[in-house]
Each structure stands twice: as C-alpha cells, then as structure tokens.
Protein backbone atom coordinates (compact mmCIF):
# COMPACT_ATOMS: atom_id res chain seq x y z
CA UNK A 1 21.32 12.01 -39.31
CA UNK A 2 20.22 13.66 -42.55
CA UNK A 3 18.50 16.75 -41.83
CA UNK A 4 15.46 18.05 -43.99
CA UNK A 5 14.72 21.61 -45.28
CA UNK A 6 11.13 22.78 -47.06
CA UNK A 7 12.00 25.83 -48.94
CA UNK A 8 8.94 27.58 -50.35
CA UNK A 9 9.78 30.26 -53.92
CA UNK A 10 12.75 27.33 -54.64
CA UNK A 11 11.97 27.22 -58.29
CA UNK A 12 14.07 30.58 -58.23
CA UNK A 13 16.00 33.37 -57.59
CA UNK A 14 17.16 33.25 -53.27
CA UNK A 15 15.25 30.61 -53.20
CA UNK A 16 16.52 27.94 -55.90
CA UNK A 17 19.95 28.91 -54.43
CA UNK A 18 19.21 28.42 -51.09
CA UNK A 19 18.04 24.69 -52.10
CA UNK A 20 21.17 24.36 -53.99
CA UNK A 21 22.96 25.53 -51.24
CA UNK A 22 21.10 22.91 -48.48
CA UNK A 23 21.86 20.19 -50.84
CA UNK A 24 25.49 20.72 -51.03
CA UNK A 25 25.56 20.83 -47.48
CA UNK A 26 23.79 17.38 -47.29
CA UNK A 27 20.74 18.65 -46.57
CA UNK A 28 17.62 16.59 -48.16
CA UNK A 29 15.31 19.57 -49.54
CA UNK A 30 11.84 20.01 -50.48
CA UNK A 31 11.17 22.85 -52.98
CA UNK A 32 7.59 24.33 -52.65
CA UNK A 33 6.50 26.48 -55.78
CA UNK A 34 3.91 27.35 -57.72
CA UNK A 35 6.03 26.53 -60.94
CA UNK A 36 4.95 22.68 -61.21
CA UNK A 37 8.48 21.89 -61.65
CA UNK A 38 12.28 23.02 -62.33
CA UNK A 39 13.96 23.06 -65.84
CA UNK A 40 17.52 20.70 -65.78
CA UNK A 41 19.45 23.88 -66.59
CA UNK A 42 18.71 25.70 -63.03
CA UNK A 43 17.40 22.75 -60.96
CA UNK A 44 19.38 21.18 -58.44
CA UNK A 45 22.72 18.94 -60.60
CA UNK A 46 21.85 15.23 -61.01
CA UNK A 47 23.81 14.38 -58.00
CA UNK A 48 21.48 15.34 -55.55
CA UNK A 49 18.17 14.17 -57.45
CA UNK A 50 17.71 11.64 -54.53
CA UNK A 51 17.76 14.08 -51.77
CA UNK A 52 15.13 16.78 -53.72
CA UNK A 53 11.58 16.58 -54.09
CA UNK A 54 10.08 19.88 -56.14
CA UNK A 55 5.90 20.27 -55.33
CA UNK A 56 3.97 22.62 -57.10
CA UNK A 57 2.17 24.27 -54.13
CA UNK A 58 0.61 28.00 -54.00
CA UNK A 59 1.40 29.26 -50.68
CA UNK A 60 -1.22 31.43 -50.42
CA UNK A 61 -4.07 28.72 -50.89
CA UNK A 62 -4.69 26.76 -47.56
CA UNK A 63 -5.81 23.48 -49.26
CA UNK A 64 -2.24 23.56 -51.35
CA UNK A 65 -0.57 23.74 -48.90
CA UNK A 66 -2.56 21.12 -47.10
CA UNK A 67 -1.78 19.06 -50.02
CA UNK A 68 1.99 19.53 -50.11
CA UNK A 69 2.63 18.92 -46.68
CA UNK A 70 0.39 15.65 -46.78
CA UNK A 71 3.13 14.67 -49.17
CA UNK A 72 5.86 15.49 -47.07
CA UNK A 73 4.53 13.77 -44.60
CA UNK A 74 4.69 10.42 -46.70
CA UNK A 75 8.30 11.03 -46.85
CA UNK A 76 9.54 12.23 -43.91
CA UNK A 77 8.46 12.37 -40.18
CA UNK A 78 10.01 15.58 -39.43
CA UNK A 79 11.36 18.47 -40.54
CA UNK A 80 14.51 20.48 -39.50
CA UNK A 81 14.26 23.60 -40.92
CA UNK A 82 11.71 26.12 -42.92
CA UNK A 83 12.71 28.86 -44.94
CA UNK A 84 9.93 30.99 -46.39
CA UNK A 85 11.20 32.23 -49.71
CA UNK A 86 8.29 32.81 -52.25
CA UNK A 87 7.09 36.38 -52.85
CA UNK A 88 5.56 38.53 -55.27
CA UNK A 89 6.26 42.46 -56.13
CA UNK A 90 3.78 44.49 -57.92
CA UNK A 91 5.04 48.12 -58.58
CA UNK A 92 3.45 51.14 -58.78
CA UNK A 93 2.65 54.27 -56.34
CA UNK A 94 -0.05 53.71 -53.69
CA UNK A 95 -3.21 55.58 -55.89
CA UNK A 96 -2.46 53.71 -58.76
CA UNK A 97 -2.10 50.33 -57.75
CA UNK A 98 -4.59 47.41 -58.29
CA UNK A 99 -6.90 46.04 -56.13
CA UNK A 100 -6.16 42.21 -56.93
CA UNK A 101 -2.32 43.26 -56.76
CA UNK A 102 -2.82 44.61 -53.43
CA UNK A 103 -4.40 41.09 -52.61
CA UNK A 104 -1.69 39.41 -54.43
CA UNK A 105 0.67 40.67 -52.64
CA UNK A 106 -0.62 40.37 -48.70
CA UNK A 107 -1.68 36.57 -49.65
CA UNK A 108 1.37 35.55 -50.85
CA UNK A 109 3.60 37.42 -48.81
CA UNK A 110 2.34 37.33 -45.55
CA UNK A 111 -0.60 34.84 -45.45
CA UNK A 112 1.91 32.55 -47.11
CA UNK A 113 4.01 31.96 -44.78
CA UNK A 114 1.94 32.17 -41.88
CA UNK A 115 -0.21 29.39 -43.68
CA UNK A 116 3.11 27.18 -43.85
CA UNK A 117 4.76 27.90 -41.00
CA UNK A 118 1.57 27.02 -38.67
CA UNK A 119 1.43 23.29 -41.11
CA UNK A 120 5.14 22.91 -40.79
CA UNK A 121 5.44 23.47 -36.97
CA UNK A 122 4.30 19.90 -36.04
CA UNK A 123 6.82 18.39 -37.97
CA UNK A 124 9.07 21.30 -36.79
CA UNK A 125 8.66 20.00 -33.39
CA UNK A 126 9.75 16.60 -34.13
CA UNK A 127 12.79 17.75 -35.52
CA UNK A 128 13.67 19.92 -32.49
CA UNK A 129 16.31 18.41 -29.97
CA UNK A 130 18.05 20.17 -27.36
CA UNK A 131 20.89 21.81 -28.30
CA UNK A 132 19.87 21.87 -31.94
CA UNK A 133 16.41 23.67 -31.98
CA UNK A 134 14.29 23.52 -35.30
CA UNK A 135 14.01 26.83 -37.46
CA UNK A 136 11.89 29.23 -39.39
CA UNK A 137 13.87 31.37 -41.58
CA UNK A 138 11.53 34.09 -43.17
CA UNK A 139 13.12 36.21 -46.71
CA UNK A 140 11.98 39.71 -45.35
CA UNK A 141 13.58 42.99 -47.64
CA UNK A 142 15.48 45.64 -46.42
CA UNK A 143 12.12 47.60 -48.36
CA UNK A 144 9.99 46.67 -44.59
CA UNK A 145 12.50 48.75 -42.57
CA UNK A 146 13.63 51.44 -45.24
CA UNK A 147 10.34 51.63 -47.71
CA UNK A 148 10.56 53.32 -51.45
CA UNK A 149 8.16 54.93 -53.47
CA UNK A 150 6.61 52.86 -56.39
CA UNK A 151 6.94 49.74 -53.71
CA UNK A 152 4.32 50.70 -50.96
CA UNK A 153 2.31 48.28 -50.58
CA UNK A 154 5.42 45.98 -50.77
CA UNK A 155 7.38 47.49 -48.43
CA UNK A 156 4.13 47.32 -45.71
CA UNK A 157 3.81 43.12 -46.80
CA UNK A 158 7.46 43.01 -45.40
CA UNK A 159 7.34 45.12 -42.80
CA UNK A 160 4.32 42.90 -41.26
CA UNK A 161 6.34 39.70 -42.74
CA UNK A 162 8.96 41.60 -40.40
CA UNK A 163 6.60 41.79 -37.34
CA UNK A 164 5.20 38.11 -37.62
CA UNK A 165 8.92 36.52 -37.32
CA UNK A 166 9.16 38.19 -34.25
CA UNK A 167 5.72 37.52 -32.92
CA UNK A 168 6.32 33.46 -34.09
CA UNK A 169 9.73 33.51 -32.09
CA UNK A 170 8.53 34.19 -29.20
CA UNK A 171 5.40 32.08 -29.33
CA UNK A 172 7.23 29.32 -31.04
CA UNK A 173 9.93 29.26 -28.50
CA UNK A 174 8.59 27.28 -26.28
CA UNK A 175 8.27 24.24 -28.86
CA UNK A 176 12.62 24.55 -29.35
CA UNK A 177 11.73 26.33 -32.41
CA UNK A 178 14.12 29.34 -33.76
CA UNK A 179 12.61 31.82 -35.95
CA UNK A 180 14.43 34.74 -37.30
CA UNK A 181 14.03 36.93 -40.60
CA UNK A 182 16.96 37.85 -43.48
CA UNK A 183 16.23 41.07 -45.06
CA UNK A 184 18.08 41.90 -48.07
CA UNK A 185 18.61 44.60 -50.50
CA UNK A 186 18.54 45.00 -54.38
CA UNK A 187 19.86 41.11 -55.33
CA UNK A 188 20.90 39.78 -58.77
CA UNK A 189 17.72 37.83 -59.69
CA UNK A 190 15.97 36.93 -62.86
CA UNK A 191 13.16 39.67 -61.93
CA UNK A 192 15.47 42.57 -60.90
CA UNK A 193 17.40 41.68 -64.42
CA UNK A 194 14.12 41.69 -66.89
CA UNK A 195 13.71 45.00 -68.51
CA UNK A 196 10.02 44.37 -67.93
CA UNK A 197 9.95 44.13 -64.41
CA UNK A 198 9.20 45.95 -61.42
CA UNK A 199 10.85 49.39 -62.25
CA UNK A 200 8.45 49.62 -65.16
CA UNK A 201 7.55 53.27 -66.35
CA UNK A 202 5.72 55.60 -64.35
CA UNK A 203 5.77 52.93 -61.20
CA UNK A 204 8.07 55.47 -59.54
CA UNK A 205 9.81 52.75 -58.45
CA UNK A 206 13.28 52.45 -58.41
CA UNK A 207 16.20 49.67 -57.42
CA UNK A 208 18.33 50.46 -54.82
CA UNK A 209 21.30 49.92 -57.53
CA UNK A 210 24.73 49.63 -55.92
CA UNK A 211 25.29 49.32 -52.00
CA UNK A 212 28.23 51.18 -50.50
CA UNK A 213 30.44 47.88 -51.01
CA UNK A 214 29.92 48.86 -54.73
CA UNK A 215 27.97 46.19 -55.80
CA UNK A 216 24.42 44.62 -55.39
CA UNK A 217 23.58 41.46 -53.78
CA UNK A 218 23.92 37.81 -55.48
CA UNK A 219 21.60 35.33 -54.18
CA UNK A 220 24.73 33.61 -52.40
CA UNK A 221 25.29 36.39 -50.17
CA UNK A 222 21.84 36.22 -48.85
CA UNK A 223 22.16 31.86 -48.80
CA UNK A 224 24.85 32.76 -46.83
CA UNK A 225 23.19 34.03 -44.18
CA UNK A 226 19.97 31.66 -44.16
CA UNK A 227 22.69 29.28 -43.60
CA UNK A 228 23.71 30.45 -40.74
CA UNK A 229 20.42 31.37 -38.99
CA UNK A 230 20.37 27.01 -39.88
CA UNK A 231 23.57 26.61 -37.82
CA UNK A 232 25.00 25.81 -34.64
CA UNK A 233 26.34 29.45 -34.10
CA UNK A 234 22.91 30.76 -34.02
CA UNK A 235 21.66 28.25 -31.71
CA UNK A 236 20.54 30.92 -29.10
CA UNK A 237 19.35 33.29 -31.83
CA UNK A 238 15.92 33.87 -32.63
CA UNK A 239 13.09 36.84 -33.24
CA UNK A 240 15.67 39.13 -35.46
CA UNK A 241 16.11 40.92 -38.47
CA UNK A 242 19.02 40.63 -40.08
CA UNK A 243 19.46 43.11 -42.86
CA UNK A 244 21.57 41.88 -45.87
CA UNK A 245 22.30 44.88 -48.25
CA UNK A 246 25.65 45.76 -48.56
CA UNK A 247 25.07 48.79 -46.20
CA UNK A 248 22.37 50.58 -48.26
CA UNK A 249 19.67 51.50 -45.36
CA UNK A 250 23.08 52.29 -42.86
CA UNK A 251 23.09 56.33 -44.17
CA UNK A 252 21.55 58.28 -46.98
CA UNK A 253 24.70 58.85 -49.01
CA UNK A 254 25.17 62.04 -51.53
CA UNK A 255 26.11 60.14 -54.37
C-alpha cells in the first residue's frame, strides 16, 4: 500500500527535500506552501509528477487550510504521515522588533501547525494501524532549547512549537498517532545563504556557523531524521525532541 505524506514549507529548503526524499522512498506527497507552485529546476524530477500534488495554502489562515485539506480529501482517504515544515524568521533584538513580525512569526510558527495538525488528525486516524501508527513530525530548531540574541522571539515560537509536540503526543496517543519534533541547527538553505537575510546589520543576530563535526547542516541530514521518526524503528517513539546540529548546543566551546 502506497503511503501518503502532507508536508507543509515543501516549496523549500528542509522542506522541498524532505518531499524529495518521501518520493524516492515511494511515498505519494502533498506539498503545502504559500508559494502557489514549484519551479522545474527544484521541484520534485518528472518521475514522480504522478505521486505529487503542490497547494498553495498559508498555514497560518484557518480557511486555507480548510481549503487545502478539502482537496486532499478528494484525493485520498487518509493520510500516513504529517510533517510540519513551514516557518518564518524575523531578526532583530527583542526592543527593536516589529509588532506584525512578532505576529508573523507566532501565526505561522506555532498556530500553523496546530491549525494543520488538528485538520490532518482525522485522516491521520484512518491511516493508523496497529503496529504502524500514523505520525506528526514537527521542524522545531535547536534556537527553542539553546536561544540567541537577535532571534528572541524566534527562539520562544520554537520553544512553544517544542512544548505543543509533546502536549499532541500524549493527547494524540490514544488515536495510534506518533508525534515527535526534529530540532536542528544552522542548515544550508537558500535563507541562511542570502546575504540579505536574517543576520542583517544591527539584528545582533548571528548563525551558529560550524558545529563541532566541522561543518553545518544540509537539509539531508535533517530528512534523514524525519525519515526515521516515519519508520518502523521509531514505532514506540513519540513526544521527543530530537536535536539535529552537529553537536553545537552539547558544550560552549572556546573556539
């Protein structure tokens, strides 16, 4: 049996890989973004076309996401798997930042995926069978556990992302569904890359530049692990925080 995978934020960055990742597996995948649609050169190869759908969907609006789901539902009668990608980082220390960033920010990443998870979970349910619960698989940051200046209000949108994984898993568990929350470090994504972006002057903000392994994250390394939260070997495995960063939050290091 095919199994199906809604990925909201899969236009790109972790997310777009994690689609590409689903659909290599054999995974049929439903991409959820507020782009209205991928460009050929970093959507999913030709090969999978009939096994991806790509909505345009803001996660933070209830009636969107209404919407998208509605769709789903035309396609498919249940769902095997969730993974809450999309987020959005505004820089900049706490007395400085904007109101309507502020709101950004908590809408998209927390109300987001509390407004998807609770429309996904009946089709979650239908996809649950013993032995091979359904699952919720939440993009936290390594930022909610080990916060930065210049990323406050950020850092508190994860930490509470953090905090509603675990609340979910337990109230979810009942259901046979698994929830469980990836938190990576500084990864190798078009935003951490544009000179523009979030370490912009006088933000105070700052990457977390190379982890103790000597590099920073690629969006594969954190696909790896959303895969396996997907997995048989993390059947009885649910309400964590996994933190994927190379080591960075293990010790303050001198260098």
């Amino acid at each position: 049996m095919t199994r199906t995978a809604v990925v909201t934020g899969g236009a790109s960055g972790i997310g777009l890989q994690i689609v590409k990742r689903l659909l290599a597996d054999g995974w049929r995948a439903w991409s959820l973004d507020i782009s209205p649609a991928l460009s050929d050169s970093t959507g999913p190869s030709s090969e999978h076309a009939e096994m991806f759908n790509h909505l345009a969907c803001d996660v933070s609006d209830a009636a969107s996401v209404q919407a998208a789901f509605e769709q789903i539902e035309n396609q498919s009668e249940r769902i095997d798997a969730l993974i809450c990608s999309a987020g959005v980082l505004r820089t900049g220390r706490l007395m400085d930042q904007l109101p309507e960033h502020i709101d950004m920010m908590m809408d998209v990443n927390i109300k987001g995926p509390w407004l998807v998870t609770r429309r996904a979970v009946p089709l979650l349910k239908k996809g649950s069978i013993p032995r091979q619960p359904a699952r919720v698989v939440f993009i936290g940051s390594i930022s909610g556990i080990r916060p930065k200046v210049g990323s406050g209000f950020y850092a508190a949108s994860k930490a509470a992302l953090h905090v509603l994984a675990g609340v979910l898993a337990v109230e979810l568990a009942d259901a046979g569904i698994l929830v469980n929350t990836v938190a990576p470090g500084s990864v190798a994504t078009p935003m951490l890359s544009d000179p523009s972006g979030p370490a912009g002057a006088g933000t105070g903000f700052q990457p977390s530049g190379m982890s103790p392994l000597g590099r920073i994250a690629e969006p594969d390394d954190v696909a790896d692990v959303v895969l396996f939260f997907l997995g048989e070997s993390s059947r009885y495995v649910t309400g964590t925080v996994l933190p994927v960063d190379g080591g960075t939050r293990a010790a303050f290091s001198s260098k």
